[in-house]
PDB file of N, CA and C in Angstrom:
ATOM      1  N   UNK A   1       0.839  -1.186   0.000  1.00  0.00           N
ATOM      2  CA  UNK A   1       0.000   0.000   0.000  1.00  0.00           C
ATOM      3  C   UNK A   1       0.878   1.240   0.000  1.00  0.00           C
ATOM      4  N   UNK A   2      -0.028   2.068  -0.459  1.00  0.00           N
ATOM      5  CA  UNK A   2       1.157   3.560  -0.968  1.00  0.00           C
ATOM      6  C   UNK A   2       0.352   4.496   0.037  1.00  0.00           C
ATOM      7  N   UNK A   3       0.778   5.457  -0.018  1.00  0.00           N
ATOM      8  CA  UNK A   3       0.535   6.590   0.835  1.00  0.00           C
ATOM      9  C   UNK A   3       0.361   8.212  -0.071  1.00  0.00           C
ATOM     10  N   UNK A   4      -0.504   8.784   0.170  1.00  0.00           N
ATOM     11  CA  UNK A   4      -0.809   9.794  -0.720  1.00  0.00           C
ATOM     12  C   UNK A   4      -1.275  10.584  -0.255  1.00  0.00           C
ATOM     13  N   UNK A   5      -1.407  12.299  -0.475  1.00  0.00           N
ATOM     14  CA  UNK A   5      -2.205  13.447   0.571  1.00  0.00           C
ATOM     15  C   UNK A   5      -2.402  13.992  -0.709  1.00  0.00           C
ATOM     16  N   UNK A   6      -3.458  14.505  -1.163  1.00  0.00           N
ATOM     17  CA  UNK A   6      -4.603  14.902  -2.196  1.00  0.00           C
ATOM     18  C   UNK A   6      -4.716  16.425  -1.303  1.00  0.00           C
ATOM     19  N   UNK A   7      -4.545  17.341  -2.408  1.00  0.00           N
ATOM     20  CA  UNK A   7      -5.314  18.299  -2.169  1.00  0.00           C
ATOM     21  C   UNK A   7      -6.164  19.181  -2.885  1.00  0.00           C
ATOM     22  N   UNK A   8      -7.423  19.908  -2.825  1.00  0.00           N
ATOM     23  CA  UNK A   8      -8.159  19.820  -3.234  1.00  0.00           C
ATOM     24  C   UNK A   8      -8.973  21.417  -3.164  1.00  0.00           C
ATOM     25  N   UNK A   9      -9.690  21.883  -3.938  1.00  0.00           N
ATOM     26  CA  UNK A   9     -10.577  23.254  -4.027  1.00  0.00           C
ATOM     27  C   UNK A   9     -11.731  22.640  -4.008  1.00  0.00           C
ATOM     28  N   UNK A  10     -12.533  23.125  -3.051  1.00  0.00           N
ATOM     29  CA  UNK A  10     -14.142  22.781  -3.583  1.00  0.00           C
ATOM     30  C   UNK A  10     -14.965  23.269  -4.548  1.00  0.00           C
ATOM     31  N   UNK A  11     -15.259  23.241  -4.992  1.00  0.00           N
ATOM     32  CA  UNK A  11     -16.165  23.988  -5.954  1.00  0.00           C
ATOM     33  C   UNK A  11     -17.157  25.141  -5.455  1.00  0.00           C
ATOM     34  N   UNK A  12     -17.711  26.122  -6.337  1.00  0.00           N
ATOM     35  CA  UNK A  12     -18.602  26.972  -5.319  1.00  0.00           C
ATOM     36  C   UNK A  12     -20.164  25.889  -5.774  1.00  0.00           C
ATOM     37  N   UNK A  13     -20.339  24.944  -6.644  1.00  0.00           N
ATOM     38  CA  UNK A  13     -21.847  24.224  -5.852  1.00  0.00           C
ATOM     39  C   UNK A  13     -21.653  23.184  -5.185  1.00  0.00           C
ATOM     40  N   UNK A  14     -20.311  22.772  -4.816  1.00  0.00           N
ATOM     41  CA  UNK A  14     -20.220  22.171  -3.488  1.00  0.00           C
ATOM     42  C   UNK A  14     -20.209  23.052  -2.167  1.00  0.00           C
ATOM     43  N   UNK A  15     -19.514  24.039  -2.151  1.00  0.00           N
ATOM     44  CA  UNK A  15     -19.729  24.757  -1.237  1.00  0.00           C
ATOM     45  C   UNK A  15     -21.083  25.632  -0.928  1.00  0.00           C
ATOM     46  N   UNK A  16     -21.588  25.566  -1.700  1.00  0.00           N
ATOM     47  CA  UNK A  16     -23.445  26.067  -1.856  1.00  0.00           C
ATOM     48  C   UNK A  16     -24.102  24.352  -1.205  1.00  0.00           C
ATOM     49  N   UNK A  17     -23.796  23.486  -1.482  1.00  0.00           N
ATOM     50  CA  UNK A  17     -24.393  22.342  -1.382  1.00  0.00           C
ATOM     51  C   UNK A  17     -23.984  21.932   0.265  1.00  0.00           C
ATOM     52  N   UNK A  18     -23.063  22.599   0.901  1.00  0.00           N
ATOM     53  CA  UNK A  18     -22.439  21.744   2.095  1.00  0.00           C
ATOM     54  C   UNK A  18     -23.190  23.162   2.676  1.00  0.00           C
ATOM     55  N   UNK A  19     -23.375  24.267   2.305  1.00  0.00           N
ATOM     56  CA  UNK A  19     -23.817  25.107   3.335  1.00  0.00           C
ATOM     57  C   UNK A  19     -24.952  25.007   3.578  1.00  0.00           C
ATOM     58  N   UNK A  20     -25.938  24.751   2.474  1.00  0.00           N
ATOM     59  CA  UNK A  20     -27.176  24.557   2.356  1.00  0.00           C
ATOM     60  C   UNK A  20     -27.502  23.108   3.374  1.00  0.00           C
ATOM     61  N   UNK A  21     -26.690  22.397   2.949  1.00  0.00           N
ATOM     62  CA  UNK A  21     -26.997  20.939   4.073  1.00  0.00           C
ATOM     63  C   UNK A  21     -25.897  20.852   4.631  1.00  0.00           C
ATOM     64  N   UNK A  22     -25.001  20.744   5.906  1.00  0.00           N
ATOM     65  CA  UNK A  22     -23.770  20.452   6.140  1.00  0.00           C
ATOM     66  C   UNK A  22     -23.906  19.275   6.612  1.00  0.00           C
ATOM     67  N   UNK A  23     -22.741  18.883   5.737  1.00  0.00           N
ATOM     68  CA  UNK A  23     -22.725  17.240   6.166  1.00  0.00           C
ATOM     69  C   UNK A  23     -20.428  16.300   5.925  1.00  0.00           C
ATOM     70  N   UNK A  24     -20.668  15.496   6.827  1.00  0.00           N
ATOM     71  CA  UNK A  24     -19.470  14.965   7.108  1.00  0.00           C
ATOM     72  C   UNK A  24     -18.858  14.363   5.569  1.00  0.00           C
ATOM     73  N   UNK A  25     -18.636  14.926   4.886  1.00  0.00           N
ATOM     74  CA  UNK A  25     -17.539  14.248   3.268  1.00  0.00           C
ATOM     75  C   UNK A  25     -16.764  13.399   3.674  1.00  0.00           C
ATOM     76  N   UNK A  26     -16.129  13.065   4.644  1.00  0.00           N
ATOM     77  CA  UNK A  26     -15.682  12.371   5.273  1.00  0.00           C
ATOM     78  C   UNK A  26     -16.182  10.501   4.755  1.00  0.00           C
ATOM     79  N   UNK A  27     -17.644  10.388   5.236  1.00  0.00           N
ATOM     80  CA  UNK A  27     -17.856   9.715   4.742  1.00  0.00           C
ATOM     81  C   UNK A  27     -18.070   9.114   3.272  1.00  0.00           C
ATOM     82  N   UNK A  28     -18.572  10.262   2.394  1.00  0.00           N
ATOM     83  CA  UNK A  28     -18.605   9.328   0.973  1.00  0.00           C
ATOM     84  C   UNK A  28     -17.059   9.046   0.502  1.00  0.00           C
ATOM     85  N   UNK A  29     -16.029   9.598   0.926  1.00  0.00           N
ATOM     86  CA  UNK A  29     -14.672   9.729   0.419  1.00  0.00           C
ATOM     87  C   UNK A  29     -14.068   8.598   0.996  1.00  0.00           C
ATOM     88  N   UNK A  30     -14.529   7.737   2.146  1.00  0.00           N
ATOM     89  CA  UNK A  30     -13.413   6.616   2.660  1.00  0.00           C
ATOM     90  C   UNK A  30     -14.576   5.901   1.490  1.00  0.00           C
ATOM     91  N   UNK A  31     -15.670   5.464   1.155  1.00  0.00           N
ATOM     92  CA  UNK A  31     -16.314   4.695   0.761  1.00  0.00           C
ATOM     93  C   UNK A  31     -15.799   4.550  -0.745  1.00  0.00           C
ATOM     94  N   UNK A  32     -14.953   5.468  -1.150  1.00  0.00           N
ATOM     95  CA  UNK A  32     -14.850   5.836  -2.633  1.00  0.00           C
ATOM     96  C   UNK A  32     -12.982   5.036  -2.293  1.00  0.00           C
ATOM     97  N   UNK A  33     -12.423   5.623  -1.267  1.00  0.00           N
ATOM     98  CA  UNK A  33     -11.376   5.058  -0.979  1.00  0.00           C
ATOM     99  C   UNK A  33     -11.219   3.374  -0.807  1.00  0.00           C
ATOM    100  N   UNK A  34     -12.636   2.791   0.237  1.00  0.00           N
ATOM    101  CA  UNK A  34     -12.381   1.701   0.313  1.00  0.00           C
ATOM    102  C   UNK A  34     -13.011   0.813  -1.016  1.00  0.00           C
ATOM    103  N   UNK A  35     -13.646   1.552  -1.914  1.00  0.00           N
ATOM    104  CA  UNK A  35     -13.791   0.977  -3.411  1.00  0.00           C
ATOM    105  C   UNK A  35     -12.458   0.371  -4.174  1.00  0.00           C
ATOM    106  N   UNK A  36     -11.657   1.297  -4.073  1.00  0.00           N
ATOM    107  CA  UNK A  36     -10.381   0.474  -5.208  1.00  0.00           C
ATOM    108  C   UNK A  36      -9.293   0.130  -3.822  1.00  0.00           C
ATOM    109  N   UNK A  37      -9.754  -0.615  -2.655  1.00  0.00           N
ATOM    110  CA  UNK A  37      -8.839  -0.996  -1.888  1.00  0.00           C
ATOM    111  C   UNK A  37      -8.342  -0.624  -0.952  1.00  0.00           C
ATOM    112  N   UNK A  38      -8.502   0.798  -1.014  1.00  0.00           N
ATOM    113  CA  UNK A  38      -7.574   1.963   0.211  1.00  0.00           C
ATOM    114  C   UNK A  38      -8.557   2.138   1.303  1.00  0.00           C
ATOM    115  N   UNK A  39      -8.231   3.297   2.189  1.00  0.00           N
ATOM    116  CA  UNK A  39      -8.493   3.309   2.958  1.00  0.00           C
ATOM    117  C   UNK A  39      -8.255   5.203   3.516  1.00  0.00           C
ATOM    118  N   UNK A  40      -9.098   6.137   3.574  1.00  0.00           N
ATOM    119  CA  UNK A  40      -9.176   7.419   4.108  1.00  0.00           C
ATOM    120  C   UNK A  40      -8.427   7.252   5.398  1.00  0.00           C
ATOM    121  N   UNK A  41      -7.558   7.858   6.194  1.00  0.00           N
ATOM    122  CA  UNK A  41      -6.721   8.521   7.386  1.00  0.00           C
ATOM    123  C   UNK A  41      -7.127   9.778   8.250  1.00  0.00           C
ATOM    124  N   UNK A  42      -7.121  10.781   7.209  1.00  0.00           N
ATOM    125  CA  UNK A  42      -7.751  11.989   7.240  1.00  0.00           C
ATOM    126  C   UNK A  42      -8.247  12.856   6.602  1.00  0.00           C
ATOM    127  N   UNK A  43      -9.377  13.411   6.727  1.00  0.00           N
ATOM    128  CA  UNK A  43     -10.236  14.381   6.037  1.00  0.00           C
ATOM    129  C   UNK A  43      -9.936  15.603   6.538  1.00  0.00           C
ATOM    130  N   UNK A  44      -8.951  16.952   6.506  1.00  0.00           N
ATOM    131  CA  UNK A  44      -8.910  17.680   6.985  1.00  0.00           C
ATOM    132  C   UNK A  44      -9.199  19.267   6.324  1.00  0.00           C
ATOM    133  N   UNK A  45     -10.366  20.047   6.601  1.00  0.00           N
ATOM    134  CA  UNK A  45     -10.587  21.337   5.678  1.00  0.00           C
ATOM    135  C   UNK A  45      -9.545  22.117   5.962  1.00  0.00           C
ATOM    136  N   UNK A  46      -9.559  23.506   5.086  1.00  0.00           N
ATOM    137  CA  UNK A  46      -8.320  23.841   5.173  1.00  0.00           C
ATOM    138  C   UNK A  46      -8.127  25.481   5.016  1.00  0.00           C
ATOM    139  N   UNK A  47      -7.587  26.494   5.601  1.00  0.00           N
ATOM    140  CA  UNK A  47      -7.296  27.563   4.876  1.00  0.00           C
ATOM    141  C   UNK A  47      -6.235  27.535   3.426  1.00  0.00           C
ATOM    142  N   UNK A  48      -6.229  28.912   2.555  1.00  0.00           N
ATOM    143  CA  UNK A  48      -5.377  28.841   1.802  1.00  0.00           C
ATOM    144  C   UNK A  48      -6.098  28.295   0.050  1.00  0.00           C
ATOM    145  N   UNK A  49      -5.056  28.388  -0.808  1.00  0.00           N
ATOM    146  CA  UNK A  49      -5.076  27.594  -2.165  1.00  0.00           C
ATOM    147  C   UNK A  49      -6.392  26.294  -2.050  1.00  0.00           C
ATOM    148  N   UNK A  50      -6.339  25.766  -1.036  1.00  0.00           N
ATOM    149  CA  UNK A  50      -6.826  24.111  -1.111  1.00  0.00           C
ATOM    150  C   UNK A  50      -7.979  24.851  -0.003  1.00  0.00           C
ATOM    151  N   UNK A  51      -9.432  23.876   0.109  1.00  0.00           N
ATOM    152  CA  UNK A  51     -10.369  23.644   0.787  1.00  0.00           C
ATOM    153  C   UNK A  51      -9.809  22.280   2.062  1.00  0.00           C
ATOM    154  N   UNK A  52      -9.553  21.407   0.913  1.00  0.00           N
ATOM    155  CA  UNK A  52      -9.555  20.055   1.733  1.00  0.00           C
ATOM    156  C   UNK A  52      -8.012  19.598   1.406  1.00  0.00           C
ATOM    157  N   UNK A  53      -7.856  18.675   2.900  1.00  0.00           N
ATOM    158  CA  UNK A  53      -6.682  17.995   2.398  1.00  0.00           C
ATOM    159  C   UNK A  53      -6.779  16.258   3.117  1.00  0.00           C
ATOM    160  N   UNK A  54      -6.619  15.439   2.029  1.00  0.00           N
ATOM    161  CA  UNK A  54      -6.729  14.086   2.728  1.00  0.00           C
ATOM    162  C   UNK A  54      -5.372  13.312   2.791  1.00  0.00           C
ATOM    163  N   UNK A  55      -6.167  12.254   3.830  1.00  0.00           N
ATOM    164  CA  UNK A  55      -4.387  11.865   3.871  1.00  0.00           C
ATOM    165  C   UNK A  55      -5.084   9.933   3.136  1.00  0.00           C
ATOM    166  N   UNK A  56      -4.586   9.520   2.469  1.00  0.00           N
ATOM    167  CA  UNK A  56      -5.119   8.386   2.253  1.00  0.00           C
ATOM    168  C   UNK A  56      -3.792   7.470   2.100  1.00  0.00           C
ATOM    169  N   UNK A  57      -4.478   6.015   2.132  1.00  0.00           N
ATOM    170  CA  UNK A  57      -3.612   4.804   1.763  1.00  0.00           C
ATOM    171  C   UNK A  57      -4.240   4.069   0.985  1.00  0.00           C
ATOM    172  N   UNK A  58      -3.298   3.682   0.013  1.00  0.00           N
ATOM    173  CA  UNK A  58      -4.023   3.201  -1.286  1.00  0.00           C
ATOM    174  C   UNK A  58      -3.207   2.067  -2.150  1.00  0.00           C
ATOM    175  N   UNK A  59      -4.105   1.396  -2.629  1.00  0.00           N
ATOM    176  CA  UNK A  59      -2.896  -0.058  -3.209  1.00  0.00           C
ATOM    177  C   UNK A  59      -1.435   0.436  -4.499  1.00  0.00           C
ATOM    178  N   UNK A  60      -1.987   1.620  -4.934  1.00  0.00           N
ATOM    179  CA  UNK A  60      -1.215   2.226  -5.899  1.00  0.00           C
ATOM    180  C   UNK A  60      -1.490   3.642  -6.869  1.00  0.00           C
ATOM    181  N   UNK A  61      -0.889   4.029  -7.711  1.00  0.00           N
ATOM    182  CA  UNK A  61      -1.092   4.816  -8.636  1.00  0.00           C
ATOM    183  C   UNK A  61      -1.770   4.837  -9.369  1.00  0.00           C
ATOM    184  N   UNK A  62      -2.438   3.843  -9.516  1.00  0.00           N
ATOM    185  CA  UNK A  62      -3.901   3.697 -10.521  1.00  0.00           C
ATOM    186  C   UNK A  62      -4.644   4.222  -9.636  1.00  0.00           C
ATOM    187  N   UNK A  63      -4.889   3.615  -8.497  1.00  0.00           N
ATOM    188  CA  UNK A  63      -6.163   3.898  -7.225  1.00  0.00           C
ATOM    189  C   UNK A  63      -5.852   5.432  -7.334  1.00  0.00           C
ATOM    190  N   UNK A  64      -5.032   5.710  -7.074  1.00  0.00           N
ATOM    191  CA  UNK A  64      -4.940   7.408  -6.491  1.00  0.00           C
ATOM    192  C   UNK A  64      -5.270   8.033  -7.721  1.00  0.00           C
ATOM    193  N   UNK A  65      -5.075   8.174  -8.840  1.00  0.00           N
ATOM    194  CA  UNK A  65      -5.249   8.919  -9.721  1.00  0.00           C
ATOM    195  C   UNK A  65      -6.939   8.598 -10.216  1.00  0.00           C
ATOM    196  N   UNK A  66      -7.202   7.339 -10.194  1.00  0.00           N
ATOM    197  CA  UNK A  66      -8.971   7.091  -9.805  1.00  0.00           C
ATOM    198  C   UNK A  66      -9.841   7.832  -9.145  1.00  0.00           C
ATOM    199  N   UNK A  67      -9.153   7.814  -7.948  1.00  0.00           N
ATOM    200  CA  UNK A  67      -9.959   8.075  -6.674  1.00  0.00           C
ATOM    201  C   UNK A  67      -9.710  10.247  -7.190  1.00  0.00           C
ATOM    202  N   UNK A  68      -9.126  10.433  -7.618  1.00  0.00           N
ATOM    203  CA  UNK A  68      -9.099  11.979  -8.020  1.00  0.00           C
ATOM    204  C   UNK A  68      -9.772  12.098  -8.681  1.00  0.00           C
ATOM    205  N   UNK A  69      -9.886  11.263 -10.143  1.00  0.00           N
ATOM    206  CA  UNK A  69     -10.758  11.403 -11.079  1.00  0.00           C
ATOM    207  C   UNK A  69     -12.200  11.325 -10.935  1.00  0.00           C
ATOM    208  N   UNK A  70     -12.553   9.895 -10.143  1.00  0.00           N
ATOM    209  CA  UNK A  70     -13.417  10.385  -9.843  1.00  0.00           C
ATOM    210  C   UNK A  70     -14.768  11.331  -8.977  1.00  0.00           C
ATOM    211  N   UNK A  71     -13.458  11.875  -8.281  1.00  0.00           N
ATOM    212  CA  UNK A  71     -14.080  13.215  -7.555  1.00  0.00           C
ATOM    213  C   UNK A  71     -14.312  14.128  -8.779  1.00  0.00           C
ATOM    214  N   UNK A  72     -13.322  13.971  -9.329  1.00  0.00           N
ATOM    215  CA  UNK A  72     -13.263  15.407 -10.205  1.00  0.00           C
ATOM    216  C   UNK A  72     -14.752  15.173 -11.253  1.00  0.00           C
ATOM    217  N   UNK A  73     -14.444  14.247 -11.551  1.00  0.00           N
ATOM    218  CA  UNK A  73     -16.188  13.868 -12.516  1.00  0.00           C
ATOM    219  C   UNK A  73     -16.984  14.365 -12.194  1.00  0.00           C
ATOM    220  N   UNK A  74     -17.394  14.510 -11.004  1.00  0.00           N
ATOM    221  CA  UNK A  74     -18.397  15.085 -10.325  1.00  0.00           C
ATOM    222  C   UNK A  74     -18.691  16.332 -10.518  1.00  0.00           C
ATOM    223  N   UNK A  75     -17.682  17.504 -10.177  1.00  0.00           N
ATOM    224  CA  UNK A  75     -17.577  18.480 -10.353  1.00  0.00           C
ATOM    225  C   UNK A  75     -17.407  19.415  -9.129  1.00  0.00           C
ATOM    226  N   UNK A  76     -16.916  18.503  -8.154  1.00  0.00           N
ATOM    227  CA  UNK A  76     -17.014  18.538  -6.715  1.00  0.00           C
ATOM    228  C   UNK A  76     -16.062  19.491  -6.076  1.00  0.00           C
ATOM    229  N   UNK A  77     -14.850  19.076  -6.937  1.00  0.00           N
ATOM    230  CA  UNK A  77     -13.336  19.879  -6.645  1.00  0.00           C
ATOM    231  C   UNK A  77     -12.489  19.975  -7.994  1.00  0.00           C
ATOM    232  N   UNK A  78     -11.915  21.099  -7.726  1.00  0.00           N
ATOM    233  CA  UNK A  78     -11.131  21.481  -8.796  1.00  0.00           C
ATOM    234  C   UNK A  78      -9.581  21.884  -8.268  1.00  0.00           C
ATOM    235  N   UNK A  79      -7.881  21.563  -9.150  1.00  0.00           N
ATOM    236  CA  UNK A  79      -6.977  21.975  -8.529  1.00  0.00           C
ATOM    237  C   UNK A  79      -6.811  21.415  -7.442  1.00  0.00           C
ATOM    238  N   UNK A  80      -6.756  20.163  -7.672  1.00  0.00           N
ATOM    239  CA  UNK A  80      -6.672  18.683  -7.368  1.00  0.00           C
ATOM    240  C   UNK A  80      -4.964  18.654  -7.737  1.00  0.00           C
ATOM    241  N   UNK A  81      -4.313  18.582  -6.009  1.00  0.00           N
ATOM    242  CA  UNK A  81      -2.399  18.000  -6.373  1.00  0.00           C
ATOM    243  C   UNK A  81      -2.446  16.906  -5.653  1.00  0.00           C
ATOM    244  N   UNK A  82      -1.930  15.654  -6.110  1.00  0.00           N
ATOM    245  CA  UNK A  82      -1.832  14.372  -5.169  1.00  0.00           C
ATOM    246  C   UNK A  82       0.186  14.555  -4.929  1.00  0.00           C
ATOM    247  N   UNK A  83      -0.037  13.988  -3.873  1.00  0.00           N
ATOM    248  CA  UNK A  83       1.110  13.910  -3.552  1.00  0.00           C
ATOM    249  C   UNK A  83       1.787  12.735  -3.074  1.00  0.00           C
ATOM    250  N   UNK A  84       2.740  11.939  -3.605  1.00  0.00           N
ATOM    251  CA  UNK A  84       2.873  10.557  -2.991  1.00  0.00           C
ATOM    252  C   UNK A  84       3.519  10.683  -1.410  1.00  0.00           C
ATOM    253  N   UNK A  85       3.122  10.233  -0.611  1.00  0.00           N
ATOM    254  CA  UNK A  85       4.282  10.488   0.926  1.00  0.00           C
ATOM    255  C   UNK A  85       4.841   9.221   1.186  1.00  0.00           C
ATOM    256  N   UNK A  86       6.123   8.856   1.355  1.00  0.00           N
ATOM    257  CA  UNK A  86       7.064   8.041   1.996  1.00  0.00           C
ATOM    258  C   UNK A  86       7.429   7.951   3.399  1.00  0.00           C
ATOM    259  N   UNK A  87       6.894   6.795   3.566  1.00  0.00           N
ATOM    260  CA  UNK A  87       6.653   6.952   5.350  1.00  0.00           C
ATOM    261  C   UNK A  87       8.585   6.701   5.406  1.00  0.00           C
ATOM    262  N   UNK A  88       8.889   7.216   6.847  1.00  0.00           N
ATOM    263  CA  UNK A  88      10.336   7.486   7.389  1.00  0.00           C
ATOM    264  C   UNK A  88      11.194   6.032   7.255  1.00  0.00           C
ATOM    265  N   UNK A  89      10.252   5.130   7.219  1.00  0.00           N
ATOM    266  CA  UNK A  89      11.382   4.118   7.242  1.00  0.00           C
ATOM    267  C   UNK A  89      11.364   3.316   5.776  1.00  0.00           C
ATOM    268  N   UNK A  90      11.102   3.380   5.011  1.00  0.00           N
ATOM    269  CA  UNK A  90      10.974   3.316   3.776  1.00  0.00           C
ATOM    270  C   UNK A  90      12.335   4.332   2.848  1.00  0.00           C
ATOM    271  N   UNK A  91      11.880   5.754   3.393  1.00  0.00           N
ATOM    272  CA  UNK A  91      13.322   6.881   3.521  1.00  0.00           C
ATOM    273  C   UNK A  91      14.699   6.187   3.529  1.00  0.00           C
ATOM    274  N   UNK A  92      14.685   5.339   4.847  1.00  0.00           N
ATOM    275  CA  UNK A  92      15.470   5.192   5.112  1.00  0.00           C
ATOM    276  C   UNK A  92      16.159   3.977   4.105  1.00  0.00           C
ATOM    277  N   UNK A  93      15.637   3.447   3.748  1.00  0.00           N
ATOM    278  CA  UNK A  93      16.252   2.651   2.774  1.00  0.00           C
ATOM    279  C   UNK A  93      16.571   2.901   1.696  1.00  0.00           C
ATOM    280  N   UNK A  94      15.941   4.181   1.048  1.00  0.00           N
ATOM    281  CA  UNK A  94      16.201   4.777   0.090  1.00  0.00           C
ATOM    282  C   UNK A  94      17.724   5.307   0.259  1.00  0.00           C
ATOM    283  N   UNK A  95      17.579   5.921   1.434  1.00  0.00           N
ATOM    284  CA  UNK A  95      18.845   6.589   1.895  1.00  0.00           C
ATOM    285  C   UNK A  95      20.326   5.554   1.768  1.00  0.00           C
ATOM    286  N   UNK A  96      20.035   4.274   2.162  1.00  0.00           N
ATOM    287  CA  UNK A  96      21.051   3.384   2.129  1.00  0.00           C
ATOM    288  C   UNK A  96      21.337   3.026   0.655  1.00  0.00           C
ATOM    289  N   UNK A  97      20.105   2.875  -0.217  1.00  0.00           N
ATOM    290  CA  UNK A  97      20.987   2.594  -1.285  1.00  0.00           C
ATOM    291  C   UNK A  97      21.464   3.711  -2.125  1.00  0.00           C
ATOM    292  N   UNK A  98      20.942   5.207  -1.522  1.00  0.00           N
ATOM    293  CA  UNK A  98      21.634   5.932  -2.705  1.00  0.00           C
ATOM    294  C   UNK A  98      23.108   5.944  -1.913  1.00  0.00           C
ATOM    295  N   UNK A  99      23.833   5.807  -0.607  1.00  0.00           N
ATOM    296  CA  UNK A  99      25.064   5.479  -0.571  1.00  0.00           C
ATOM    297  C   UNK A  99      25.391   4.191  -1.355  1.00  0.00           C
ATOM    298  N   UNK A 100      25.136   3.216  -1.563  1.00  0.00           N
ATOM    299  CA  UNK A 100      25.576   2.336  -1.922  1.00  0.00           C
ATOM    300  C   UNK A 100      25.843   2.684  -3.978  1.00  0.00           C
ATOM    301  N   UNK A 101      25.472   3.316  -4.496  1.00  0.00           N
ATOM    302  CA  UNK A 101      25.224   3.494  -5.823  1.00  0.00           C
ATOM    303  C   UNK A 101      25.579   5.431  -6.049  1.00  0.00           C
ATOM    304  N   UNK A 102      25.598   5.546  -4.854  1.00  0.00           N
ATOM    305  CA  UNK A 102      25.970   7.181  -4.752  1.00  0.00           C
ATOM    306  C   UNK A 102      27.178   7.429  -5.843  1.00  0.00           C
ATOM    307  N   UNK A 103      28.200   7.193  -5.724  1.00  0.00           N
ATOM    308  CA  UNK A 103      29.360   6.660  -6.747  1.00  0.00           C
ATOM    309  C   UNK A 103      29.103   7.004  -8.259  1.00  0.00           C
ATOM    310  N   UNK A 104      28.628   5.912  -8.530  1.00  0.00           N
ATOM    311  CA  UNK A 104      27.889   5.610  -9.795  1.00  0.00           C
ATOM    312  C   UNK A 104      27.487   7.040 -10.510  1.00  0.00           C
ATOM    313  N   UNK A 105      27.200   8.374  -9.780  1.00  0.00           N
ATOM    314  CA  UNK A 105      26.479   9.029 -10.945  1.00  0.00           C
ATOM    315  C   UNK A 105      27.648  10.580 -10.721  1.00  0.00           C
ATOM    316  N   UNK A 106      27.490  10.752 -12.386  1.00  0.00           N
ATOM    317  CA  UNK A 106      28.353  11.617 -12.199  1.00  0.00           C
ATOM    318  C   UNK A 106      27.474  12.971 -12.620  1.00  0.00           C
ATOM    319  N   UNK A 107      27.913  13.924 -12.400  1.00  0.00           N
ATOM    320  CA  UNK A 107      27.028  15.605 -12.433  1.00  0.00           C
ATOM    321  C   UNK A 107      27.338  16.261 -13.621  1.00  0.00           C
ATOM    322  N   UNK A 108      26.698  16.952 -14.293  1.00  0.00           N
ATOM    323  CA  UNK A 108      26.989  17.528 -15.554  1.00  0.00           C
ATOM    324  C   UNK A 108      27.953  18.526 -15.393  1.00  0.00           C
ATOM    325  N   UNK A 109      28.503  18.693 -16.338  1.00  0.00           N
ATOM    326  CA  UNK A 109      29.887  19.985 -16.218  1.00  0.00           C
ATOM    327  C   UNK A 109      30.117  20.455 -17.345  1.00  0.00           C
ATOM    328  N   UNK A 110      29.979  21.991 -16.321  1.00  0.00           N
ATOM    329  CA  UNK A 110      30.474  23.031 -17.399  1.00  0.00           C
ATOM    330  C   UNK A 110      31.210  23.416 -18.552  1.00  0.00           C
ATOM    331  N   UNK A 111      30.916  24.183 -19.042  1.00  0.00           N
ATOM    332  CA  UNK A 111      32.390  24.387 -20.304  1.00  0.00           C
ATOM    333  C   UNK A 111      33.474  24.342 -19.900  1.00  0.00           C
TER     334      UNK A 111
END
């Protein structure tokens, strides 16, 4: 499972639609999450650029780019950035093999 934080603009007839009825998004979004496998973390609204920001876990890059799309179908949110996140110990292995292969790459140079 991958790890991903989506962020997101609401739309103004979602935001006409949540004022008019307010209700927890929370829920249709893990249901849409636990559709292709994953699983919602956090639903968090937001100041700034973005309305919403979620934190999800998901079997992959198909799911995540799904699970955007089909918000976006809707017409729900717009200016939609997914972001993949690498949990710390995962890092850390990354970290070991770029010493191990660190060597290996050489840097472009100047005239």
């Amino acid at each position: 499972m991958a790890w991903y934080m989506l962020r997101a603009k609401l739309t103004q007839p979602s935001v006409q639609g949540l004022v008019a009825k307010p209700q927890d998004r929370k829920v249709a979004v893990s249901k849409l999450a636990k559709s292709l496998g994953g699983k919602l973390h956090h639903y968090f609204f937001c100041f700034g650029k973005h309305d919403v920001v979620l934190i999800l876990e998901l079997p992959g890059h198909d799911e995540a780019m799904a699970l955007v799309l089909a918000a976006a179908n809707t017409g729900s949110i717009s200016d939609a950035e997914t972001t993949v996140l690498v949990p710390s110990e995962d890092a850390v292995g990354a970290m070991k093999k770029a010493g191990e292969v660190g060597g290996s790459y050489v840097p472009p140079k100047g005239n």
